[in-house]
C-alpha atoms as a PDB file:
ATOM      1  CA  UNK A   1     -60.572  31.281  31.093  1.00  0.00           C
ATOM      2  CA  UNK A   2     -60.820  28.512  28.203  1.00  0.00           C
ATOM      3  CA  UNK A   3     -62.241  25.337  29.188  1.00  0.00           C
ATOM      4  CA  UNK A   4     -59.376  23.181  30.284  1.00  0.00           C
ATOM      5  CA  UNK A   5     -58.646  19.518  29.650  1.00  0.00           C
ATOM      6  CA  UNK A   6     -58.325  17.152  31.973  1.00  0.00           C
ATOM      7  CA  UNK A   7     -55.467  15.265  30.303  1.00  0.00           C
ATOM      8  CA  UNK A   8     -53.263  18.440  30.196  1.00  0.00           C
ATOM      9  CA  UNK A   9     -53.924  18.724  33.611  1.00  0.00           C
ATOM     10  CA  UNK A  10     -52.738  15.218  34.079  1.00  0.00           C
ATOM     11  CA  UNK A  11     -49.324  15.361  31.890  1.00  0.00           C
ATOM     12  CA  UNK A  12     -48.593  18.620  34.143  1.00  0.00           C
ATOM     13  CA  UNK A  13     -48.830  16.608  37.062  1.00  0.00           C
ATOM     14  CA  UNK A  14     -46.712  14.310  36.157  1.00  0.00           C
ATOM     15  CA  UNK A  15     -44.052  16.974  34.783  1.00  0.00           C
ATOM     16  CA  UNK A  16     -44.604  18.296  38.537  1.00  0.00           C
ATOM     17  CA  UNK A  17     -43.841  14.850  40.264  1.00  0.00           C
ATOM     18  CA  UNK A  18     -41.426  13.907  37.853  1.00  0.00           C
ATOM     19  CA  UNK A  19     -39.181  17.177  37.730  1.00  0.00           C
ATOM     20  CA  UNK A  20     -38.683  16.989  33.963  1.00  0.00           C
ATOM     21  CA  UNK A  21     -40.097  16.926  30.789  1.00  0.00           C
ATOM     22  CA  UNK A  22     -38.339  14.002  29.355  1.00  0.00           C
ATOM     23  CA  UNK A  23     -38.658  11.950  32.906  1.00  0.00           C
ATOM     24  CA  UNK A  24     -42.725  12.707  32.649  1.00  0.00           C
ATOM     25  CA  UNK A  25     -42.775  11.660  28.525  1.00  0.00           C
ATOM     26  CA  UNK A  26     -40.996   8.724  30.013  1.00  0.00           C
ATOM     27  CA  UNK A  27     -43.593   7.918  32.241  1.00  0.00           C
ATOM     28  CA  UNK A  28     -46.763   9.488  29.744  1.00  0.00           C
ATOM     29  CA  UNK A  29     -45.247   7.295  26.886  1.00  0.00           C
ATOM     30  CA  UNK A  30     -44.542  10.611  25.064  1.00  0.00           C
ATOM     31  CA  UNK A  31     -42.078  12.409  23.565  1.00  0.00           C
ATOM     32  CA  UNK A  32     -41.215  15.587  24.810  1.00  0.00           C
ATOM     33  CA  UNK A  33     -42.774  18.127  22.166  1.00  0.00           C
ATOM     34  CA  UNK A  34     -46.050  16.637  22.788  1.00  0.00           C
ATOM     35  CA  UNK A  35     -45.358  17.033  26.613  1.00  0.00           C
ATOM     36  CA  UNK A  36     -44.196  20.848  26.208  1.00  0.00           C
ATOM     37  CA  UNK A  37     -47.165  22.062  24.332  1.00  0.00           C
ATOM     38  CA  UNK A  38     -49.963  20.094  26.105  1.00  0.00           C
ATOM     39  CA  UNK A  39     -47.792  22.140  29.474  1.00  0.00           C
ATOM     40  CA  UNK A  40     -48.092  25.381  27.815  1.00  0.00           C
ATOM     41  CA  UNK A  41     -51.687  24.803  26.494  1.00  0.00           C
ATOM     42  CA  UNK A  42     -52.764  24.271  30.084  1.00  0.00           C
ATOM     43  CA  UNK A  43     -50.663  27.168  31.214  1.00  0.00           C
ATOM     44  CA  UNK A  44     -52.329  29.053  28.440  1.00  0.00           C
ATOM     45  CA  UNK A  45     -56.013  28.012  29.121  1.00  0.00           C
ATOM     46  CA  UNK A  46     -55.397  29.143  32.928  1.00  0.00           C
ATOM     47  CA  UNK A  47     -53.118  32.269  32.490  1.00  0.00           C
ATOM     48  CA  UNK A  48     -51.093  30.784  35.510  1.00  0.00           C
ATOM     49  CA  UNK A  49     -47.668  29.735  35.143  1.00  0.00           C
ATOM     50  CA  UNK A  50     -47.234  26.538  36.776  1.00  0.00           C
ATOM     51  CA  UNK A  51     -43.958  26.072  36.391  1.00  0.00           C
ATOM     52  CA  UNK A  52     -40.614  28.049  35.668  1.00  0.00           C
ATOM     53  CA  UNK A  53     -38.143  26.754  33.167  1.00  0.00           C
ATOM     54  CA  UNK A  54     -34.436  26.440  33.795  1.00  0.00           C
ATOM     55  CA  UNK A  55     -31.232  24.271  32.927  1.00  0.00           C
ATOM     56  CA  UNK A  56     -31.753  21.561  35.766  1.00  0.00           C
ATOM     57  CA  UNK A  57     -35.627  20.930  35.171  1.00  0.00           C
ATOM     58  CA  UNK A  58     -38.646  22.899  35.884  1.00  0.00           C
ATOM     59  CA  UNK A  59     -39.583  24.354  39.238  1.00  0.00           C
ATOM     60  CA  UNK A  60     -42.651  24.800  40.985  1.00  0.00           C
ATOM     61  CA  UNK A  61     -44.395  27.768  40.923  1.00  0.00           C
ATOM     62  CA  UNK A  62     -47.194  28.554  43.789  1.00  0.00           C
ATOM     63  CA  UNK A  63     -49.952  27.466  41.282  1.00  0.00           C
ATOM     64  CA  UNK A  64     -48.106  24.405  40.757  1.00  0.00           C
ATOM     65  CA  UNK A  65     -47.244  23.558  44.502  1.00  0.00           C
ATOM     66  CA  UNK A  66     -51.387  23.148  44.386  1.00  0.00           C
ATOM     67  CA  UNK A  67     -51.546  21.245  41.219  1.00  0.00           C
ATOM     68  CA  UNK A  68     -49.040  18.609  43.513  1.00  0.00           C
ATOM     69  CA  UNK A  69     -51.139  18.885  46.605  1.00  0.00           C
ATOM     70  CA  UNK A  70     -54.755  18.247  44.981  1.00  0.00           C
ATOM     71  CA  UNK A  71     -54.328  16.106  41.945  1.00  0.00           C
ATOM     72  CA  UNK A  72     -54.068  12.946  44.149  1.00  0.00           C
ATOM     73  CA  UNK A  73     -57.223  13.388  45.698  1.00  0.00           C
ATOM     74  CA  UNK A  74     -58.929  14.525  41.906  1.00  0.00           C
ATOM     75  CA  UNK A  75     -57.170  11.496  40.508  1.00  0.00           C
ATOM     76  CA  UNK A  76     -58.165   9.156  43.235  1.00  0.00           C
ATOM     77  CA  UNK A  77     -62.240  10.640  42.489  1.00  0.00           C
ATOM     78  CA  UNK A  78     -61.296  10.121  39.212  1.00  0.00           C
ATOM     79  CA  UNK A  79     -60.622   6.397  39.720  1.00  0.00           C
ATOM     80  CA  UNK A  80     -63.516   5.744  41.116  1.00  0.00           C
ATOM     81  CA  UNK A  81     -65.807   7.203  38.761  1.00  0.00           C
ATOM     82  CA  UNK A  82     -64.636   5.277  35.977  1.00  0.00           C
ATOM     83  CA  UNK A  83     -64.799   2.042  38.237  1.00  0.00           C
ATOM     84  CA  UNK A  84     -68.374   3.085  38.590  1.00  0.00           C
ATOM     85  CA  UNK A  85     -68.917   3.352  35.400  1.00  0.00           C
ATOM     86  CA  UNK A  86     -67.284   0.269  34.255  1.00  0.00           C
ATOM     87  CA  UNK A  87     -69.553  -1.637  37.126  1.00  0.00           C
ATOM     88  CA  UNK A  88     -72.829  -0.680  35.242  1.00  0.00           C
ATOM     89  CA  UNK A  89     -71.270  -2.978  32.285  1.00  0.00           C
ATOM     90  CA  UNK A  90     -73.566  -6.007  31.896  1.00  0.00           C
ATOM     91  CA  UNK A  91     -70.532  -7.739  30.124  1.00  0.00           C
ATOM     92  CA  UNK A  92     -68.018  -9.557  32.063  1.00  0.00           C
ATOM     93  CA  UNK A  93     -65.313  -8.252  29.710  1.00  0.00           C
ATOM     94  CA  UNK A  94     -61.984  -6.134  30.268  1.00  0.00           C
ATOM     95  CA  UNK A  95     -59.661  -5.692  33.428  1.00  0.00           C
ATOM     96  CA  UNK A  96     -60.308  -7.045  36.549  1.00  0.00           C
ATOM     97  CA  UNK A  97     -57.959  -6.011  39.269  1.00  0.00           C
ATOM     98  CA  UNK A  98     -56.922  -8.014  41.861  1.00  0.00           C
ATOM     99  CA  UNK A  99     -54.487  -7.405  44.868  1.00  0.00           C
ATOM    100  CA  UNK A 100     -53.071 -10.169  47.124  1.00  0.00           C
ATOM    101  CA  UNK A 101     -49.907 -11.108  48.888  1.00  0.00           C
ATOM    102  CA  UNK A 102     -48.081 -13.637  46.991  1.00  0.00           C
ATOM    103  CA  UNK A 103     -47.677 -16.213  48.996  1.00  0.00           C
ATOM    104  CA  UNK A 104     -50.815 -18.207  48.118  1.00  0.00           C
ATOM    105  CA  UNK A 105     -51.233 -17.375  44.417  1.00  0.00           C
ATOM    106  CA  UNK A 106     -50.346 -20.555  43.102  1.00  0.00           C
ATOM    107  CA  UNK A 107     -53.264 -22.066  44.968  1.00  0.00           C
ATOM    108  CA  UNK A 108     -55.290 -18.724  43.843  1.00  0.00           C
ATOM    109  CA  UNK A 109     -53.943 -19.004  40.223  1.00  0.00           C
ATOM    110  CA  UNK A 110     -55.646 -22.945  39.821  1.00  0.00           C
ATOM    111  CA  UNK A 111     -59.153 -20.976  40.459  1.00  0.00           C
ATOM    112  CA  UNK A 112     -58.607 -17.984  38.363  1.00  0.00           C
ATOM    113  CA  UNK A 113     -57.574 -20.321  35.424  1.00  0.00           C
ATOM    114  CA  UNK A 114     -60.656 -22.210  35.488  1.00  0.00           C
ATOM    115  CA  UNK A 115     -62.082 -18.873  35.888  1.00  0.00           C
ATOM    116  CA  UNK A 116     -60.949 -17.547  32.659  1.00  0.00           C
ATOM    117  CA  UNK A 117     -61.508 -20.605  30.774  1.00  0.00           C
ATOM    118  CA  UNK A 118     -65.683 -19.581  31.651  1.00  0.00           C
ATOM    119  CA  UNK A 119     -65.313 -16.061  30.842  1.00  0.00           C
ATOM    120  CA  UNK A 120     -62.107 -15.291  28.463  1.00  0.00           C
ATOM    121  CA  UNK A 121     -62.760 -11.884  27.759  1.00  0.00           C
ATOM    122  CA  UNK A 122     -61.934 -11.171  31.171  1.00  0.00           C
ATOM    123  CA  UNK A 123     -58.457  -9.308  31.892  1.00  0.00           C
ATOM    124  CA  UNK A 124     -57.087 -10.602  35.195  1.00  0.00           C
ATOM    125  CA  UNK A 125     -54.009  -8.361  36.350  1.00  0.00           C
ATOM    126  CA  UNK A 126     -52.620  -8.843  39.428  1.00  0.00           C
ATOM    127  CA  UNK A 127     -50.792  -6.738  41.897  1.00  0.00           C
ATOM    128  CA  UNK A 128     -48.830  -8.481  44.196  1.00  0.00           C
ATOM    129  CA  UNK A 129     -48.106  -6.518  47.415  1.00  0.00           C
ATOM    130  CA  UNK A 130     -47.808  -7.167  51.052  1.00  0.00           C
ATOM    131  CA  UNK A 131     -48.742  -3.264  51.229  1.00  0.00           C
ATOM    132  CA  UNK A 132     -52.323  -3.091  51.833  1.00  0.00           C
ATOM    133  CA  UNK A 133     -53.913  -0.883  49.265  1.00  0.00           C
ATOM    134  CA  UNK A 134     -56.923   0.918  49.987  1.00  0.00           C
ATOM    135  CA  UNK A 135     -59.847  -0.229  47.917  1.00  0.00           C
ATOM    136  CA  UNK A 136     -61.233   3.288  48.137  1.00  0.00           C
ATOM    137  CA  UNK A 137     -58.148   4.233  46.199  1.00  0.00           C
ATOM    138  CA  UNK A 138     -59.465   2.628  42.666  1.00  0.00           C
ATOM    139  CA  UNK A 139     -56.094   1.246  42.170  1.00  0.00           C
ATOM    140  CA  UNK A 140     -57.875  -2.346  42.373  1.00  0.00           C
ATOM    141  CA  UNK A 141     -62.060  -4.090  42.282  1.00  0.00           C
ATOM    142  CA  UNK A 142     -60.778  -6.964  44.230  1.00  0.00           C
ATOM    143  CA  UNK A 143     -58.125  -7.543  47.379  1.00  0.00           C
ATOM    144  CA  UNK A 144     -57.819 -11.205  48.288  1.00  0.00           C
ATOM    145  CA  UNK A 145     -56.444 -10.539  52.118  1.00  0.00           C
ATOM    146  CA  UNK A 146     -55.271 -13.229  54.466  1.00  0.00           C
ATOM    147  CA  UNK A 147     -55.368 -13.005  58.475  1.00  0.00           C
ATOM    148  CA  UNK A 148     -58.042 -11.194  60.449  1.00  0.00           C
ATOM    149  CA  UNK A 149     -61.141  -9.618  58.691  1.00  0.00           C
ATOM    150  CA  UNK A 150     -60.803  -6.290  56.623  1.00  0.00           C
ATOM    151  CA  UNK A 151     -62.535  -3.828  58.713  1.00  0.00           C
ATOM    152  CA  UNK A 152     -62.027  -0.620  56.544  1.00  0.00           C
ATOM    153  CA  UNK A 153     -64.858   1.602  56.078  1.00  0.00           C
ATOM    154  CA  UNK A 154     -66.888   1.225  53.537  1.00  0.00           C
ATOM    155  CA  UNK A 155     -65.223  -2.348  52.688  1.00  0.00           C
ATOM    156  CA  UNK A 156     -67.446  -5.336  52.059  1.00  0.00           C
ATOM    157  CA  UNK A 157     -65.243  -8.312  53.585  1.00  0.00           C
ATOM    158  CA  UNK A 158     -66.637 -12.117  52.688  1.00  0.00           C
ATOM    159  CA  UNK A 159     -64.860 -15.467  53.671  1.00  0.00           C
ATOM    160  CA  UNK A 160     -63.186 -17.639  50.510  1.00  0.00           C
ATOM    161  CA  UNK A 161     -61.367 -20.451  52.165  1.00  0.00           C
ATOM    162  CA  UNK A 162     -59.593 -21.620  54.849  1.00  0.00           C
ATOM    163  CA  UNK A 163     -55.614 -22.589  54.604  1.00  0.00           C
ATOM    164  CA  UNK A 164     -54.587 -24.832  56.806  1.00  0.00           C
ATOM    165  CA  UNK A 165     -50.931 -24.452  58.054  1.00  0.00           C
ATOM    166  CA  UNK A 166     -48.497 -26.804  60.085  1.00  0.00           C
ATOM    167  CA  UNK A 167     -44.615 -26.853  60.917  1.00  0.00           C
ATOM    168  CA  UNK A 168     -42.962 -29.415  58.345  1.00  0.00           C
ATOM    169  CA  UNK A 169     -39.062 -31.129  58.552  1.00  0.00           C
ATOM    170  CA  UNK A 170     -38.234 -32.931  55.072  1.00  0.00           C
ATOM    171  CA  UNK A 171     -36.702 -36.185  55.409  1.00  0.00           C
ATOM    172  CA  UNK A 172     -32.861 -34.958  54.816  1.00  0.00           C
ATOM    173  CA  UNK A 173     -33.315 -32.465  57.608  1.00  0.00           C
ATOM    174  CA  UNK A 174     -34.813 -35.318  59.741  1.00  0.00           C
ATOM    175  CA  UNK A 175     -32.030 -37.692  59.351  1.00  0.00           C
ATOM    176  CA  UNK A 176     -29.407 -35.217  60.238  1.00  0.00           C
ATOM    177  CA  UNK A 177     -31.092 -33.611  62.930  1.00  0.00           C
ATOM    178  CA  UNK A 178     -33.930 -35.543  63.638  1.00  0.00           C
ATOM    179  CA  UNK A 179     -37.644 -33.783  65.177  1.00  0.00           C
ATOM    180  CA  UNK A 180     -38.294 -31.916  68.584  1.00  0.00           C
ATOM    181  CA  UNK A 181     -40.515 -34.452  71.019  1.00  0.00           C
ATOM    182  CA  UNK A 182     -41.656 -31.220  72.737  1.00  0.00           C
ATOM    183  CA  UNK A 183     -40.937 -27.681  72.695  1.00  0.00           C
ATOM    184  CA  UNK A 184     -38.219 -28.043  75.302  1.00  0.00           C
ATOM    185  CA  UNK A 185     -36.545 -29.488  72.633  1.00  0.00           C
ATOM    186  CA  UNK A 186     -36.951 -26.364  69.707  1.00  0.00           C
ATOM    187  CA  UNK A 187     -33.726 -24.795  70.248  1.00  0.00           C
ATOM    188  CA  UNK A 188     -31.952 -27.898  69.485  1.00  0.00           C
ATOM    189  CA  UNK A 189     -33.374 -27.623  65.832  1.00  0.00           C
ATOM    190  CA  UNK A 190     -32.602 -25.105  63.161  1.00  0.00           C
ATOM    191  CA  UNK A 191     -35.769 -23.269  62.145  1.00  0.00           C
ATOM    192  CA  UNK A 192     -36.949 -21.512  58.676  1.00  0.00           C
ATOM    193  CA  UNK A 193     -39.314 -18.260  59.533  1.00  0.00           C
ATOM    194  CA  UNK A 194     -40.521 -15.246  58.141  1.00  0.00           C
ATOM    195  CA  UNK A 195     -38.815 -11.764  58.869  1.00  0.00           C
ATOM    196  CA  UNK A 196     -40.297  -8.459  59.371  1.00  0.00           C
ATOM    197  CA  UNK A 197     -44.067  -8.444  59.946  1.00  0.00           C
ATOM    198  CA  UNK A 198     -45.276 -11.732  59.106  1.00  0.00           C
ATOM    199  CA  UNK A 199     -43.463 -12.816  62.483  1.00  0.00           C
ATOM    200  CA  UNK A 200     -46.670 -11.327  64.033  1.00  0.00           C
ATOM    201  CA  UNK A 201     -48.911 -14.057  62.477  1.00  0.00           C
ATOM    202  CA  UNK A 202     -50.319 -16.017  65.410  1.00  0.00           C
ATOM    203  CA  UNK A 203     -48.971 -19.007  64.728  1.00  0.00           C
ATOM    204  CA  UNK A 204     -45.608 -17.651  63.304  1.00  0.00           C
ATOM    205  CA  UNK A 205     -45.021 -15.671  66.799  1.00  0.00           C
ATOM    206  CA  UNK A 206     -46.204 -18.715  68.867  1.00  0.00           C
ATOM    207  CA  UNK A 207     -43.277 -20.538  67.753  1.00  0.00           C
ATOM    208  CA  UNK A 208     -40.523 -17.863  67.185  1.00  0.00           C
ATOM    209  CA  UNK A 209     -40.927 -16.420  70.585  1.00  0.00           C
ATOM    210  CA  UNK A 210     -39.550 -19.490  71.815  1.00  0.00           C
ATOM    211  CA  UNK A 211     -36.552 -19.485  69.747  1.00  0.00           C
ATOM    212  CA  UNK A 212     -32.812 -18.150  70.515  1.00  0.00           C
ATOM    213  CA  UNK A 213     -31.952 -16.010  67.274  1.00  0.00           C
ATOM    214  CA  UNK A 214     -29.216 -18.195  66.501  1.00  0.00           C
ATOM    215  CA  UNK A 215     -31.824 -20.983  65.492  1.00  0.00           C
ATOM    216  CA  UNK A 216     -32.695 -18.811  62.955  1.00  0.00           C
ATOM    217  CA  UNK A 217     -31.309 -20.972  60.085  1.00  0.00           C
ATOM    218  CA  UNK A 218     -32.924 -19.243  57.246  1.00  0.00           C
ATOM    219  CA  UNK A 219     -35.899 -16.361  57.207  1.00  0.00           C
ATOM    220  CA  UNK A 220     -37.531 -14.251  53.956  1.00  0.00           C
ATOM    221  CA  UNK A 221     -40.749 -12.245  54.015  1.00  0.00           C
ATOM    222  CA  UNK A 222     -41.888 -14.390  51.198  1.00  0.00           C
ATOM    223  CA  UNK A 223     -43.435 -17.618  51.956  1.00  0.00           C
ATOM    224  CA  UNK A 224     -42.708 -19.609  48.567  1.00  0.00           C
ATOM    225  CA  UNK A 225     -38.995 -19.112  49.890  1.00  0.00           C
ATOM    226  CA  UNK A 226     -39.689 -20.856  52.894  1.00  0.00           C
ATOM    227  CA  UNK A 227     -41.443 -23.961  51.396  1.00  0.00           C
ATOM    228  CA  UNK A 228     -38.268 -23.999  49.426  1.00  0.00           C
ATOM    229  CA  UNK A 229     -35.699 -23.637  51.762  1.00  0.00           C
ATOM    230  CA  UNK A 230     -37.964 -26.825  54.112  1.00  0.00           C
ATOM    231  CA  UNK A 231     -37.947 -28.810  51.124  1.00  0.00           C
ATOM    232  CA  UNK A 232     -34.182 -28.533  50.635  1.00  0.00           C
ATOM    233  CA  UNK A 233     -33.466 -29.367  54.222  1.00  0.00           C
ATOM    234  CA  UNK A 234     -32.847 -26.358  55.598  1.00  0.00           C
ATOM    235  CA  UNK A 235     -35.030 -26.490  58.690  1.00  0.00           C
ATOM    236  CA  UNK A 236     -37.998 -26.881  60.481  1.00  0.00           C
ATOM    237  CA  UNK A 237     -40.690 -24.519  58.858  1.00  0.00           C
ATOM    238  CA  UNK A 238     -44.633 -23.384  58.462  1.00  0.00           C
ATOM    239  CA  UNK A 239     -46.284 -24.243  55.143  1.00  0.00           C
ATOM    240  CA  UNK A 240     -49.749 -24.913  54.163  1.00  0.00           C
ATOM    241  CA  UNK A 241     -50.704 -28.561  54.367  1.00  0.00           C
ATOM    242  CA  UNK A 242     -51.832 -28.525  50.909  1.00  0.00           C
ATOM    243  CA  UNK A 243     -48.826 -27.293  49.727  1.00  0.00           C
ATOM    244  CA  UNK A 244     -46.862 -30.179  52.021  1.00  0.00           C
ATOM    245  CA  UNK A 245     -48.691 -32.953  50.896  1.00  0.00           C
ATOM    246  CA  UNK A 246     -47.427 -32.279  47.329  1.00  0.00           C
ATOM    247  CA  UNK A 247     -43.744 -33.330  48.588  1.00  0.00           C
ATOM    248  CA  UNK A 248     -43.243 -36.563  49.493  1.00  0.00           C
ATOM    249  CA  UNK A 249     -40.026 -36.136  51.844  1.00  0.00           C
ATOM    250  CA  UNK A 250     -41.772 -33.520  54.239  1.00  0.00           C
ATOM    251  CA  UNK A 251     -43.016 -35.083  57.895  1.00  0.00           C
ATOM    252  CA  UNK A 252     -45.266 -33.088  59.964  1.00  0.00           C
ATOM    253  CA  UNK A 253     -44.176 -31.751  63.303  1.00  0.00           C
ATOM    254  CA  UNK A 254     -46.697 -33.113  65.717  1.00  0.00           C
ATOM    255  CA  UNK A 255     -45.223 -31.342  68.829  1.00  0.00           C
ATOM    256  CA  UNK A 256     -46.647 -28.335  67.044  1.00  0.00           C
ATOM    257  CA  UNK A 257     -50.233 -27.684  68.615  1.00  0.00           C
ATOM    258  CA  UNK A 258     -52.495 -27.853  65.739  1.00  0.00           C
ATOM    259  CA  UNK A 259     -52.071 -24.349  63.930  1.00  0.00           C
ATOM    260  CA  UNK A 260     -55.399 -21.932  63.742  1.00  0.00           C
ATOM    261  CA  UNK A 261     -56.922 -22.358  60.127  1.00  0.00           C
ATOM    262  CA  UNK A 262     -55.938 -19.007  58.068  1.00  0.00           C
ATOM    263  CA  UNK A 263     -58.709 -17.508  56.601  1.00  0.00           C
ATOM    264  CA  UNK A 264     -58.724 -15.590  53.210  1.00  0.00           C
ATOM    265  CA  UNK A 265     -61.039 -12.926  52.280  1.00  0.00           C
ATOM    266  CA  UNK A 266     -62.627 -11.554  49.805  1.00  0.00           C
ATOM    267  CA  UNK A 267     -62.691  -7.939  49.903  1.00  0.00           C
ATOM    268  CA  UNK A 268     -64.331  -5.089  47.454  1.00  0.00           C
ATOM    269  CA  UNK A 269     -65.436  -1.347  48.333  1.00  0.00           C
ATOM    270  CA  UNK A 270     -69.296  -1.428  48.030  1.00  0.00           C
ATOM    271  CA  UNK A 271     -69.336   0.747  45.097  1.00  0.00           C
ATOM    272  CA  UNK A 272     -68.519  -2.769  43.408  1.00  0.00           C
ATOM    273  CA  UNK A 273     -70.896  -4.718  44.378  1.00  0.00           C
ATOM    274  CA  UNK A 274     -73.278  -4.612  41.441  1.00  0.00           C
ATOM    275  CA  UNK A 275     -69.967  -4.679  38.968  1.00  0.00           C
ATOM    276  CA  UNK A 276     -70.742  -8.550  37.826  1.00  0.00           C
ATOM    277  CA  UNK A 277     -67.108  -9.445  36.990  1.00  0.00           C
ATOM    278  CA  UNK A 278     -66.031  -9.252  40.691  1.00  0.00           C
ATOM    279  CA  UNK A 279     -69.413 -10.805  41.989  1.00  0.00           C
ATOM    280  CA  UNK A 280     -68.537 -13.310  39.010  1.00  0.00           C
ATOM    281  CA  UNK A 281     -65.246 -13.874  40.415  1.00  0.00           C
ATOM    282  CA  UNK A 282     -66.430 -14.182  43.924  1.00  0.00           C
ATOM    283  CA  UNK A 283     -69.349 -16.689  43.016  1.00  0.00           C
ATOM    284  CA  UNK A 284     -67.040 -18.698  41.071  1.00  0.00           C
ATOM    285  CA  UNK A 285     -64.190 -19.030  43.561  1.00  0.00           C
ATOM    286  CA  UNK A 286     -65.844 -19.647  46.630  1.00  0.00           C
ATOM    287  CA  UNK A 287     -67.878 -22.673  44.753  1.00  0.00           C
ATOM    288  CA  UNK A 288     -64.287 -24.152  43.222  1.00  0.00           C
ATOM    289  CA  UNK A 289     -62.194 -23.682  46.048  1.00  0.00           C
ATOM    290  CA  UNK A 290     -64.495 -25.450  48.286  1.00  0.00           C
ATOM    291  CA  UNK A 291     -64.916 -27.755  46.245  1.00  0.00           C
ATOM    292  CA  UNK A 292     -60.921 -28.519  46.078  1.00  0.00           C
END
């Protein structure tokens, strides 16, 4: 058997997950010559068919039903390596991957702008999800997590900052409606909360528990819609204070008991933590955010 390449091995996975060759060149940024001989080179260097051609696409053959089930895994060791390689880079140049939620990037993007102003050769790409993505995974150096501590294996977790959240009314809202005196009083108010998930925040599920669904006046998972939607007068709604004191129409709720500081963290898989550009990061955050 010839020695075989691990790129051909990669454009047949993709012609595997992809069902075609054009879909995969799509994907590969190829056309689809280049994708049909680096396919039959592999095929070639293995004597195993992986696939067999017809009209509608190509089908899996046993060989390649194992090419789908292992590459992930190879691909995944494969991302991990090259992080660890990158890490033993003294220069704090090229992509740094970060992924967050986005509800707090504007905040997030003040520090990473001063950041890059210190070190420009640094490529900051960000991956906004509320999907957690395993750091073990290589698909990112950095996650920047809100709520309780990361607790994954092999995760190194360290506090950034604190957000401080209350229940804000802007003044519109208040003249029409007025505020809630006590929480006897919430279902006489229309409300702005988040949906799915994020209703399980402590102080998000303190509140809406209390609530008949038709107070519901508006609700999105993302939380930049929900400062909106309060500013506009829509309801009574969480938002950092930070973020409140910025608008000059919002009043806080005091009814509200005072809402439990959420924390952000830092996370990285310890295989990172000699790579300087996230220690850089890290370093240099903490310092201007508490400093804010």
């Amino acid at each position: 058997m010839n020695q075989v390449s691990w790129d051909e091995l990669r454009i047949a996975w993709q012609v595997a997950s992809s069902g075609s060759l054009s879909k995969a060149g799509k994907v590969l940024g190829m056309n689809h010559a280049t994708v049909l001989r680096r396919v039959n080179a592999l095929e070639e260097s293995l004597n195993v068919r992986l696939f067999l051609r017809h009209q509608r696409g190509y089908q899996l053959t046993d060989a390649g039903r194992l090419l789908i089930s292992e590459m992930p895994d190879i691909n995944q060791r494969m991302s991990r390596l090259e992080n660890l390689l990158v890490s033993t880079e003294n220069r704090l140049s090229g992509p740094l991957l970060i992924t967050t939620v986005i509800d707090y990037m504007p905040r997030i993007n003040v520090a990473l702008k001063a950041f890059r102003d210190i070190y420009p050769e640094v490529q900051l790409q960000i991956i906004a999800t509320d999907d957690i993505l395993p750091l073990s995974s290589g698909m990112a150096h950095i996650s920047l997590r809100m709520g309780s501590q990361p607790g994954e294996l092999d995760v190194v977790a360290r506090s950034l900052m604190d957000i401080q959240v209350g229940y804000f009314a802007s003044s519109e809202y208040i003249s029409q409606h007025g505020l809630p005196s006590a929480s006897e009083e919430f279902n006489q108010h229309f409300w702005v909360m988040p949906s799915g998930g994020k209703q399980q925040i402590p102080f998000i599920k303190a509140i809406i528990e209390q609530l008949e669904p038709q107070q519901l006046a508006y609700q999105s998972n993302n939380f930049l819609d929900l400062q909106s939607a309060i500013v506009e007068g829509m309801g009574i709604g969480p938002m950092p204070v930070d973020a409140a004191e910025k608008h000059l129409n919002l009043r806080q709720l005091e009814c509200v008991e005072d809402c439990e500081a959420d924390p952000v963290w830092f996370a990285y898989h310890r295989d990172m933590k000699t790579n300087r550009k996230v220690q850089a990061l890290y370093t240099f955050m903490a310092q201007h955010l508490s400093s804010e």
